[in-house]
C-alpha atoms as a PDB file:
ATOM      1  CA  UNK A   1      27.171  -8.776   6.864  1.00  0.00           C
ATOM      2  CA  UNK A   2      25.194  -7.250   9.770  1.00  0.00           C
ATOM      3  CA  UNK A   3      22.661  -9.412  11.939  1.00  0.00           C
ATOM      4  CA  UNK A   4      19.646  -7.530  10.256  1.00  0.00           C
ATOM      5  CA  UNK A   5      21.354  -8.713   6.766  1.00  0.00           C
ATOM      6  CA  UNK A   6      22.058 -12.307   7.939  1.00  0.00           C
ATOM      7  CA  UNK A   7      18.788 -11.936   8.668  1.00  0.00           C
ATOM      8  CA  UNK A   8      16.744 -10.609   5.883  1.00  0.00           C
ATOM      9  CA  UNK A   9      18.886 -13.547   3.730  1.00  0.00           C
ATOM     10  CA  UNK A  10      17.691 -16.378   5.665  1.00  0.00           C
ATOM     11  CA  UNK A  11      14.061 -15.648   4.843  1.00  0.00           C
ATOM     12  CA  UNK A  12      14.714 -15.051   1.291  1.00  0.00           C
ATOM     13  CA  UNK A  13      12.163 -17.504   0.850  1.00  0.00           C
ATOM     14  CA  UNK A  14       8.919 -18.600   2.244  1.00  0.00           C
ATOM     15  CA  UNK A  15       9.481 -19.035   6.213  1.00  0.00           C
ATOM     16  CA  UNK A  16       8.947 -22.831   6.815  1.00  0.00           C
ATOM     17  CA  UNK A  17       5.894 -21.919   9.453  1.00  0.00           C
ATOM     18  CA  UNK A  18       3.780 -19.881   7.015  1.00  0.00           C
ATOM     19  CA  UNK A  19       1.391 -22.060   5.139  1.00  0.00           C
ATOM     20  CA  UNK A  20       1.691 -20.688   1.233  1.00  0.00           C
ATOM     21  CA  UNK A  21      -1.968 -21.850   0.419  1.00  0.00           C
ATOM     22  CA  UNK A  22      -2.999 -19.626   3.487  1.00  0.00           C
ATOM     23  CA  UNK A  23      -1.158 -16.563   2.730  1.00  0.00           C
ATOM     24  CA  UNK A  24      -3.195 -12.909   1.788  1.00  0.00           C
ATOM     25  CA  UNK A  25      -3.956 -12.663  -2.016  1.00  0.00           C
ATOM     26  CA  UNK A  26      -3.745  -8.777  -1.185  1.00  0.00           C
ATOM     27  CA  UNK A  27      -1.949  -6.572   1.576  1.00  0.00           C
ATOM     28  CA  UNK A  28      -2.362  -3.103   2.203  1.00  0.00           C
ATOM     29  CA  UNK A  29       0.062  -1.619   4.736  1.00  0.00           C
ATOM     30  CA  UNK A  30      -0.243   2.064   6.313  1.00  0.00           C
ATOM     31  CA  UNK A  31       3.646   2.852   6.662  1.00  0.00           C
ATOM     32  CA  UNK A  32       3.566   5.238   9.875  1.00  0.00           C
ATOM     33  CA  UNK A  33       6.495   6.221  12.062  1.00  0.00           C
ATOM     34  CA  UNK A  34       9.085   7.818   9.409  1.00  0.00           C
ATOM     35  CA  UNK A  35       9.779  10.972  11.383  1.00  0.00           C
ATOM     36  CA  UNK A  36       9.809   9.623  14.979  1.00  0.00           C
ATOM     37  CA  UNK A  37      12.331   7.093  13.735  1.00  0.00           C
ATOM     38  CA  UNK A  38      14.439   9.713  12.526  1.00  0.00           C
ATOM     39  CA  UNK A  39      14.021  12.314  15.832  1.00  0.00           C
ATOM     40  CA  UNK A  40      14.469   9.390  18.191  1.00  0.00           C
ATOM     41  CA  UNK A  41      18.367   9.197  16.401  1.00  0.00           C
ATOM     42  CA  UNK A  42      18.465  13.040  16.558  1.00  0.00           C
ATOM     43  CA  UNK A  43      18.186  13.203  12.431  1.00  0.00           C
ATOM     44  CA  UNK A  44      15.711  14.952  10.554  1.00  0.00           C
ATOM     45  CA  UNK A  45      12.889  14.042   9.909  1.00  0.00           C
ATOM     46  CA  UNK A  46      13.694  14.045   6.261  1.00  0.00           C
ATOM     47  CA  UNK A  47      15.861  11.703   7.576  1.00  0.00           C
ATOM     48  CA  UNK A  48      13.673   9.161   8.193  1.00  0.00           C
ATOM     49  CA  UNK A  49      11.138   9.497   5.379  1.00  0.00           C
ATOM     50  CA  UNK A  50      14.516   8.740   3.367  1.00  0.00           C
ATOM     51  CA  UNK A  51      15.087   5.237   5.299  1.00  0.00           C
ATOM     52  CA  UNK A  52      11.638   4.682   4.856  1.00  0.00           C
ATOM     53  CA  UNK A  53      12.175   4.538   1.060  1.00  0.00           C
ATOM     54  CA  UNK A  54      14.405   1.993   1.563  1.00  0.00           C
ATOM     55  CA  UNK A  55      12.093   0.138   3.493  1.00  0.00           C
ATOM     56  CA  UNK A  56       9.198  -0.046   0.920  1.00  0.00           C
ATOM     57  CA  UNK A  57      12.119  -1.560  -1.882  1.00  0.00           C
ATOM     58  CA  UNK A  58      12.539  -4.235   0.354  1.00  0.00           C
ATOM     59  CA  UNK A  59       8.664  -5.293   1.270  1.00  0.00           C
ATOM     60  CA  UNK A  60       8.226  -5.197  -2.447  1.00  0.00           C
ATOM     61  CA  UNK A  61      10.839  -7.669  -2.688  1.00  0.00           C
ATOM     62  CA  UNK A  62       9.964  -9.670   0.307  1.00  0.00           C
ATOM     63  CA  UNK A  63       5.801 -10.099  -0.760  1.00  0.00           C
ATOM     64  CA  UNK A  64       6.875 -10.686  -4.550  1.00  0.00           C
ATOM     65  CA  UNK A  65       9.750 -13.498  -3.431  1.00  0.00           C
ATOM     66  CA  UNK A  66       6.948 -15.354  -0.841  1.00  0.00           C
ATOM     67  CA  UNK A  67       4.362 -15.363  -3.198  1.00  0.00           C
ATOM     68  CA  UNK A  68       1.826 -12.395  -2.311  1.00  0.00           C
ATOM     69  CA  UNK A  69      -0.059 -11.451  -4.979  1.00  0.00           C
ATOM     70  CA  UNK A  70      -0.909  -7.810  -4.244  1.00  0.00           C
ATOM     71  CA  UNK A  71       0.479  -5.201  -2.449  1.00  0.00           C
ATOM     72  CA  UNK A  72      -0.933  -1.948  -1.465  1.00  0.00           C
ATOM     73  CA  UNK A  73       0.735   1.191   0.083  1.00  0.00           C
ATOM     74  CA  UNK A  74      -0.253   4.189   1.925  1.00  0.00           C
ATOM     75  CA  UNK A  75       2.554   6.702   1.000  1.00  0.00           C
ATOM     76  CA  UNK A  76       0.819  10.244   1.114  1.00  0.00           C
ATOM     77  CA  UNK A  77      -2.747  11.195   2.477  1.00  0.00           C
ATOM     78  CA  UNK A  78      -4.737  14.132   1.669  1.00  0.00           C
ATOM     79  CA  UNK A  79      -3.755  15.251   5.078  1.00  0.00           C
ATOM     80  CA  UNK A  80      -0.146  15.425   4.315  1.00  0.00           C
ATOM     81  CA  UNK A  81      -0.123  18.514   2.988  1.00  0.00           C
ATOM     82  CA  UNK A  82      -0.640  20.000   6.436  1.00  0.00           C
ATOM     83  CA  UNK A  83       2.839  19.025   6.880  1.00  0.00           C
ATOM     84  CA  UNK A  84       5.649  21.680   6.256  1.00  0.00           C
ATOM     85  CA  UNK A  85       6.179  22.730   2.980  1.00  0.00           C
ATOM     86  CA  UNK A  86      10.185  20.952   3.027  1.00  0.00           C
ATOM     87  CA  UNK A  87       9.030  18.125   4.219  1.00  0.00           C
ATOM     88  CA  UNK A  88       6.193  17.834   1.239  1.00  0.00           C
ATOM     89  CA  UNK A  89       8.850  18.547  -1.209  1.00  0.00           C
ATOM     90  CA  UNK A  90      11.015  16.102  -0.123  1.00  0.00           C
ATOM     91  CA  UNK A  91       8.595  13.540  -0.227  1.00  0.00           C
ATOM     92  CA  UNK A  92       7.765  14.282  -3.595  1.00  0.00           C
ATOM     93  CA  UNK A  93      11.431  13.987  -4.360  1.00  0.00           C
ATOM     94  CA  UNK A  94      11.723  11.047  -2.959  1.00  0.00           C
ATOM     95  CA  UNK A  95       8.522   9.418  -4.569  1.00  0.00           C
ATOM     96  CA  UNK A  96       9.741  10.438  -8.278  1.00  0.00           C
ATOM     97  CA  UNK A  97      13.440   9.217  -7.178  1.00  0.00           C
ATOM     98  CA  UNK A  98      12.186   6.031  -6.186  1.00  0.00           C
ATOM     99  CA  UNK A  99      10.311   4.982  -9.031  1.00  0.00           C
ATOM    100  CA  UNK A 100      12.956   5.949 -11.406  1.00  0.00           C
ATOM    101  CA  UNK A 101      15.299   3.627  -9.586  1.00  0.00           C
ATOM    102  CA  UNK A 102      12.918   0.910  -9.170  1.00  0.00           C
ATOM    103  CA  UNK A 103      11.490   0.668 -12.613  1.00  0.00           C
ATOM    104  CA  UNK A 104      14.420  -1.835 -13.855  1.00  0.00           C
ATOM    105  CA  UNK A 105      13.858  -3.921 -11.393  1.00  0.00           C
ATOM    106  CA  UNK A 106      10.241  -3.684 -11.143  1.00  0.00           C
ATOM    107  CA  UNK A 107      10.529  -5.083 -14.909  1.00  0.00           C
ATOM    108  CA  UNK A 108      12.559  -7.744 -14.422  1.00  0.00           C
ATOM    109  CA  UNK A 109      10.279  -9.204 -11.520  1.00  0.00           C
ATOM    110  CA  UNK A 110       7.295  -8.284 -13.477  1.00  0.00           C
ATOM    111  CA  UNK A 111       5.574  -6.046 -11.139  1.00  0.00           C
ATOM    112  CA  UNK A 112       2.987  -3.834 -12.274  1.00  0.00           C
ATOM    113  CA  UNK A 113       2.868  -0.917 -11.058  1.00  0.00           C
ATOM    114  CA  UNK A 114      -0.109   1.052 -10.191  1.00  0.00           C
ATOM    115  CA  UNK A 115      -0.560   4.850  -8.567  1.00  0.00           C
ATOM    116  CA  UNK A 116      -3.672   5.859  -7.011  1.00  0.00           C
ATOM    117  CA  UNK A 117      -5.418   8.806  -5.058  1.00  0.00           C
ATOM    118  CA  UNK A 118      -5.314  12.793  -6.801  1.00  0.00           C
ATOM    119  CA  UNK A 119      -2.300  12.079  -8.819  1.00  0.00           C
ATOM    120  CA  UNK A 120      -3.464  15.667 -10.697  1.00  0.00           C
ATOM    121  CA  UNK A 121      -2.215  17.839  -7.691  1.00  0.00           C
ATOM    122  CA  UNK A 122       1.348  16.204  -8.045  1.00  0.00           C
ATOM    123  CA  UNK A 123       4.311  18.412  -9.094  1.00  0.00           C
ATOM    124  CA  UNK A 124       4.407  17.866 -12.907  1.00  0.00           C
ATOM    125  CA  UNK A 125       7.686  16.265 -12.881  1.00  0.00           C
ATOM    126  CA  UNK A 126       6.299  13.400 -10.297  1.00  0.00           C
ATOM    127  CA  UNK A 127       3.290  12.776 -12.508  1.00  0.00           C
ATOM    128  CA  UNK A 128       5.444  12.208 -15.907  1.00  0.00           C
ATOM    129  CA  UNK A 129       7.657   9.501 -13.668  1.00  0.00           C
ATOM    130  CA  UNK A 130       4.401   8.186 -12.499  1.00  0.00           C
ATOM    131  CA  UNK A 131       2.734   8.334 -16.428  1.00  0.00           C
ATOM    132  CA  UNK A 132       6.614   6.766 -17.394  1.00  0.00           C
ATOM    133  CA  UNK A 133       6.864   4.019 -14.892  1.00  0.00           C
ATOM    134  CA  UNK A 134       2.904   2.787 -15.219  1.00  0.00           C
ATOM    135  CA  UNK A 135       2.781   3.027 -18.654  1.00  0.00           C
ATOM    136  CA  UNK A 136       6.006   0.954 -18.886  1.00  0.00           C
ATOM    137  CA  UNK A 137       5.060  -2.086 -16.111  1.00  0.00           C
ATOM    138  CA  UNK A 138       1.189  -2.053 -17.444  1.00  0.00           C
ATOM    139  CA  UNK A 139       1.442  -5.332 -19.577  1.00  0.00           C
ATOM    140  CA  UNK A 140       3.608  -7.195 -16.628  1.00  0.00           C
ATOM    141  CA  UNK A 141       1.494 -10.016 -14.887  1.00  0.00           C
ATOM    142  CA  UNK A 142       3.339 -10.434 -11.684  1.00  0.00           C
ATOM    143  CA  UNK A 143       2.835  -9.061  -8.589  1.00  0.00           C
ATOM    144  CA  UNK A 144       0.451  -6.362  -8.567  1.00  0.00           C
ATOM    145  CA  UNK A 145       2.060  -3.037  -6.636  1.00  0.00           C
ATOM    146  CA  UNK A 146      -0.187   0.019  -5.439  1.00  0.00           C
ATOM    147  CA  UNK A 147       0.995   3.254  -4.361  1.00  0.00           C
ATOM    148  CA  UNK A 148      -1.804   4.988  -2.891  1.00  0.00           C
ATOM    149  CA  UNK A 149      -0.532   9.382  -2.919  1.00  0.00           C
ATOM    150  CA  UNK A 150      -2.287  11.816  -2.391  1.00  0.00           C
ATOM    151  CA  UNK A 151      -5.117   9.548  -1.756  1.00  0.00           C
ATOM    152  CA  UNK A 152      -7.939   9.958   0.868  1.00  0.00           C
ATOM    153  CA  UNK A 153     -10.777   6.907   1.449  1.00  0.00           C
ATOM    154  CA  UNK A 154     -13.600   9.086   1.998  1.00  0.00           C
ATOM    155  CA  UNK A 155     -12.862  11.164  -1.045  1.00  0.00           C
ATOM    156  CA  UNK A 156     -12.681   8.244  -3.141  1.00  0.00           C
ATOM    157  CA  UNK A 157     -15.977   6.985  -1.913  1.00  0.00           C
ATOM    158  CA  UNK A 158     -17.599  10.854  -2.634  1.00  0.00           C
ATOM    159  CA  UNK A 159     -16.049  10.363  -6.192  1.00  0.00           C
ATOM    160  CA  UNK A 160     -17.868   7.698  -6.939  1.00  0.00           C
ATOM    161  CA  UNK A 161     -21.101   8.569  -5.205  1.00  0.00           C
ATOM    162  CA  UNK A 162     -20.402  11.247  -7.988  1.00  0.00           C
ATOM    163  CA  UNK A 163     -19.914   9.670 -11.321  1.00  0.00           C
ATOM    164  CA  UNK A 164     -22.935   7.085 -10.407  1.00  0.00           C
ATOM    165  CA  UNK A 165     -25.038  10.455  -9.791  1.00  0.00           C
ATOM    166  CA  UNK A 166     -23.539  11.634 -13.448  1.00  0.00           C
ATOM    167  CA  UNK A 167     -24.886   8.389 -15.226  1.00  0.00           C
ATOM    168  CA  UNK A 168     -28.137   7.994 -13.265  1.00  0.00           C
ATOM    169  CA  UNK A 169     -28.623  12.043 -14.163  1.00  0.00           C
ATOM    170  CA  UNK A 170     -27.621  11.032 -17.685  1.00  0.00           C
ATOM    171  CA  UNK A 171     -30.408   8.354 -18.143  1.00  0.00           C
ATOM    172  CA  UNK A 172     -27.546   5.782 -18.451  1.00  0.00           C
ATOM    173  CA  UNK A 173     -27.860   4.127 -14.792  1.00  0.00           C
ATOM    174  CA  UNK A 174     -31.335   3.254 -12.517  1.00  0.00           C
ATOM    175  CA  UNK A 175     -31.004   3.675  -9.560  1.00  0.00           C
ATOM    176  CA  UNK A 176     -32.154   0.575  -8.042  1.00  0.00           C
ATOM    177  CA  UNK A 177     -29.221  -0.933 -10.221  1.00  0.00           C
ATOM    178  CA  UNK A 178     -26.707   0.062  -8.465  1.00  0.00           C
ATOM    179  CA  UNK A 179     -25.226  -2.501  -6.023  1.00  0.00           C
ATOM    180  CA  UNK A 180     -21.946  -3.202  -4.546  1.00  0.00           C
ATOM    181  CA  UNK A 181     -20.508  -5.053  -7.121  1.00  0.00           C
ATOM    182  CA  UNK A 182     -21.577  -1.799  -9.453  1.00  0.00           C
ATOM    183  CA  UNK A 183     -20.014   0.840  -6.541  1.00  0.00           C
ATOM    184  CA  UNK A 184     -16.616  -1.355  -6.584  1.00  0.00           C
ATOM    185  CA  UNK A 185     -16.039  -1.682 -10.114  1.00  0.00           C
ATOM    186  CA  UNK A 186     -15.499   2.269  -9.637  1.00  0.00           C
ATOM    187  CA  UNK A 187     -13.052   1.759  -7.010  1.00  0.00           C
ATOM    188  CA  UNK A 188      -9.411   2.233  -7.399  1.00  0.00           C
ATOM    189  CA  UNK A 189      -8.466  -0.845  -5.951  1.00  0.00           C
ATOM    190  CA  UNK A 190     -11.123  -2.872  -9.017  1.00  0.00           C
ATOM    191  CA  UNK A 191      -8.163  -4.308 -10.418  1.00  0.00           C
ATOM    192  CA  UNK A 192      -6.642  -6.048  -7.143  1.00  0.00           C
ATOM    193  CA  UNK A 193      -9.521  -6.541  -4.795  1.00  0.00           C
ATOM    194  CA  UNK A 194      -9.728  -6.130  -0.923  1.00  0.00           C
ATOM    195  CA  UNK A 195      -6.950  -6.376   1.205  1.00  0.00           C
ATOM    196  CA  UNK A 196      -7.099  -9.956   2.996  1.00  0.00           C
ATOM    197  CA  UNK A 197      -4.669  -8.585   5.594  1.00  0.00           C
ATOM    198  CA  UNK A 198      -3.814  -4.359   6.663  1.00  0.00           C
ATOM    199  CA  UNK A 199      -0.859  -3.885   8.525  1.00  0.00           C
ATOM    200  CA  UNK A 200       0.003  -0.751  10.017  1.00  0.00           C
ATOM    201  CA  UNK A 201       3.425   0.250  11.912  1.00  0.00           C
ATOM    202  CA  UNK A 202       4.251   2.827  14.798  1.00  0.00           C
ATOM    203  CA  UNK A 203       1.179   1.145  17.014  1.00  0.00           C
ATOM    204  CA  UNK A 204      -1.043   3.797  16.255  1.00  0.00           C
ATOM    205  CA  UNK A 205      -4.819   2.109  16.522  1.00  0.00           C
ATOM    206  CA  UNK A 206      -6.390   3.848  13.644  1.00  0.00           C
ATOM    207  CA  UNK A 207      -6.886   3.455   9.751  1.00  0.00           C
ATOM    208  CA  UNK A 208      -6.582   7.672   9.192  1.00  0.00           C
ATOM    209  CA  UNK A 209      -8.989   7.321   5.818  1.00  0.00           C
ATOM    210  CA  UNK A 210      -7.122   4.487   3.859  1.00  0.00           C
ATOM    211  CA  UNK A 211      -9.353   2.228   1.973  1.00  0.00           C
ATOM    212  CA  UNK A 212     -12.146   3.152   3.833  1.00  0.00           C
ATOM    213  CA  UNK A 213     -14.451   1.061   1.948  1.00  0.00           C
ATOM    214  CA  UNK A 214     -12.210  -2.314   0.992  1.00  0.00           C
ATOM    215  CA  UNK A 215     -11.119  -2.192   4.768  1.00  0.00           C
ATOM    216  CA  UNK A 216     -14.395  -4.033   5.362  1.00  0.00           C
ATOM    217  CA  UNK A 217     -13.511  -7.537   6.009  1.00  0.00           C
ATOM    218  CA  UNK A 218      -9.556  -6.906   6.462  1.00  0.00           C
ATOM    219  CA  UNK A 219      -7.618  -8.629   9.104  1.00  0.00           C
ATOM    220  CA  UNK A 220      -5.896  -6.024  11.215  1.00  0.00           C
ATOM    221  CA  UNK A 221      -2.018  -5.967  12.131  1.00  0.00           C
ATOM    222  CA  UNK A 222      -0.712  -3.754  14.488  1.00  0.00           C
ATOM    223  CA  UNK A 223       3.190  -3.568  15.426  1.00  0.00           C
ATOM    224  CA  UNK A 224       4.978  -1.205  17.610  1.00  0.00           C
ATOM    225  CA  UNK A 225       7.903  -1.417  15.457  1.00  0.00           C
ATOM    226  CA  UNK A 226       8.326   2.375  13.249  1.00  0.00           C
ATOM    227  CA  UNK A 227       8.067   2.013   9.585  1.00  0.00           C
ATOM    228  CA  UNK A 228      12.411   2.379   8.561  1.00  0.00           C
ATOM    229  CA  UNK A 229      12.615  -0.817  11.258  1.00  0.00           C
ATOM    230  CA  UNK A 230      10.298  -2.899   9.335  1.00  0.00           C
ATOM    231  CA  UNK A 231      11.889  -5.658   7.859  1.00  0.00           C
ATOM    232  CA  UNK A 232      10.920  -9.566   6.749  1.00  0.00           C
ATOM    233  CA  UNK A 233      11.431 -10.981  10.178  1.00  0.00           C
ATOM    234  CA  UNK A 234       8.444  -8.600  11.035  1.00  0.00           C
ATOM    235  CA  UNK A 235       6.104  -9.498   7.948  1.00  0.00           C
ATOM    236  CA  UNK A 236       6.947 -12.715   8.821  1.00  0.00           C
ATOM    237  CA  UNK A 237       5.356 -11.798  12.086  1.00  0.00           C
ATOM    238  CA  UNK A 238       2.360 -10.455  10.455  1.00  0.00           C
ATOM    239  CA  UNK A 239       1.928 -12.928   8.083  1.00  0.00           C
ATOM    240  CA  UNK A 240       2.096 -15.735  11.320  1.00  0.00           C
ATOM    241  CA  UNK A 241      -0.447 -13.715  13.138  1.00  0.00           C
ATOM    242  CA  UNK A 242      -2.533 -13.793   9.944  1.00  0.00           C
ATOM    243  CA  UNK A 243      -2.500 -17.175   9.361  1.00  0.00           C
ATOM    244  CA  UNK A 244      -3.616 -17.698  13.398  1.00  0.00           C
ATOM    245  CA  UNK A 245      -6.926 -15.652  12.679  1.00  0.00           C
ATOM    246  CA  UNK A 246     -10.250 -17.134  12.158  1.00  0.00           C
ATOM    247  CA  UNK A 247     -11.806 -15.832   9.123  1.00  0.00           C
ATOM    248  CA  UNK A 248     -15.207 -15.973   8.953  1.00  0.00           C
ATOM    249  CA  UNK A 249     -16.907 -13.015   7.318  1.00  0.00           C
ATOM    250  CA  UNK A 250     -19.972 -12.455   9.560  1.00  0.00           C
ATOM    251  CA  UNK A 251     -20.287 -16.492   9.683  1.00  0.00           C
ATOM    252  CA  UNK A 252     -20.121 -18.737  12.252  1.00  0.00           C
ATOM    253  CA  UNK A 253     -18.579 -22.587  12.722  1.00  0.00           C
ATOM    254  CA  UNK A 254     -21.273 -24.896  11.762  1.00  0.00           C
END
C-alpha cells in the first residue's frame, strides 16, 4: 500500500477536527490543472485528463462517506471547445466511460446523478449514457452529484432572462413578479441550492463563468495542488479552512 493509499484509508471517515454539523450542505469544485499535471511528467496531456477521471471517483466517494450532501463539478466549459479537436474527443470519451463505470456504484451509494450545461451539443453516444445513467439514479435520495459539461454561467443566466421574457410575452408572468426566488427556480442548480463552499485547484484566482449566479455568497478555496493530485488529505484541507471562515452574509456580529 503506497503512503497516498495509507493515506486516503485513514480518513475513510470524518477527520476528527472537522465539525460534521459545520460541514457545506453543497460544494462546487472547478477541477483545473489536468494537462499541466500530465506535461510536468512529460505525458500527454490526454494523460492527465485521464488521471483526472480518477480523481473525481474518489471526491465522490470521499464527500458521500463524510456526509456532504451535494456535490457539484465543473468538467467542460463552453470554452473548451477551443481546445484541440483530440483532446475534445477524448474528453468526451472519457465522460461517457466514466459514467458507465460508475453507475453500479453510484446505485449502491444512492447517488443521484445529475448533468447540466448544453448537454444537446454532446456526441450522441455521450448523451444516451448521460439519458441512461440519470434516468437510472433519478429516484436515489443520497448524495446529490452534478456534472456541469458543456456548461457556461453567463449563458445559463441569458437562458433564463429568456424563458421569463417568453412567459411575460405570453401574458403568463408580470413583470414586477419576478424576483429571485422566481429567477432561481429556473436555475440548473434549483434542485441542490448554492454552493456553501467552491474550491478550485491549480491556484488559478478566477471562477472562468461557473455558477456565475449561485457563486454569490460561496466561500472560496484556493489550492496550488493540480487537479490528478487532489486527494482527501486536501479536502480535508478545504473543508478545515471552511470551517475557520466567518460566515456572515452581508451581516455583522451583534
Amino acid at each position: 500500500m503506497t503512503a497516498k493509499q495509507i493515506i486516503d484509508h485513514t480518513l475513510k471517515t470524518l477527520p476528527s477536527d472537522l465539525d460534521p454539523q459545520k460541514l457545506p450542505r453543497h460544494v462546487a469544485v472547478i477541477m483545473d490543472g489536468n494537462g499541466r499535471w500530465a506535461q510536468q511528467r512529460g505525458l500527454p496531456r490526454i494523460m492527465g485528463h485521464t488521471r483526472g477521471v480518477d480523481t473525481v471517483r474518489e471526491l465522490v466517494r470521499c464527500c458521500d462517506d463524510w456526509g456532504i450532501q451535494a456535490l457539484t463539478v465543473y468538467s467542460f466549459s463552453t470554452e473548451n471547445w477551443k481546445r484541440p479537436p483530440q483532446e475534445v474527443s477524448v474528453i468526451m470519451t472519457l465522460l461517457e466511460q466514466f459514467l458507465q463505470r460508475e453507475l453500479p456504484e453510484m446505485m449502491d451509494r444512492k447517488i443521484r446523478l445529475e448533468l447540466v450545461g448544453g448537454l444537446q451539443d454532446l456526441p450522441n453516444s455521450v448523451q444516451k449514457q448521460i439519458q441512461k445513467s440519470m434516468g437510472t439514479t433519478s429516484q436515489n435520495e443520497g448524495m446529490r452529484f452534478t456534472v456541469a459539461t458543456n456548461y457556461g454561467g453567463r449563458q445559463e443566466i441569458l437562458q433564463v432572462c429568456q424563458a421569463l421574457a417568453a412567459q411575460v410575452k405570453q401574458g403568463d408572468l408580470n413583470p414586477e413578479d419576478i424576483d429571485q426566488a422566481l429567477f432561481e427556480r429556473h436555475l440548473y442548480t434549483v434542485n441542490v441550492g448554492d454552493p456553501d463552499l467552491l474550491i478550485r485547484t491549480s491556484g488559478e484566482m478566477r471562477i472562468s463563468n461557473f455558477l456565475l449566479w449561485q457563486l454569490a455568497y460561496a466561500e472560496i478555496y484556493i489550492t496550488d495542488i493540480l487537479w490528478p493530485d487532489f486527494d482527501r488529505a486536501e479536502m480535508h484541507r478545504a473543508l478545515w479552512e471552511f470551517q475557520k471562515r466567518d460566515r456572515r452574509f452581508g451581516k455583522v456580529k451583534s
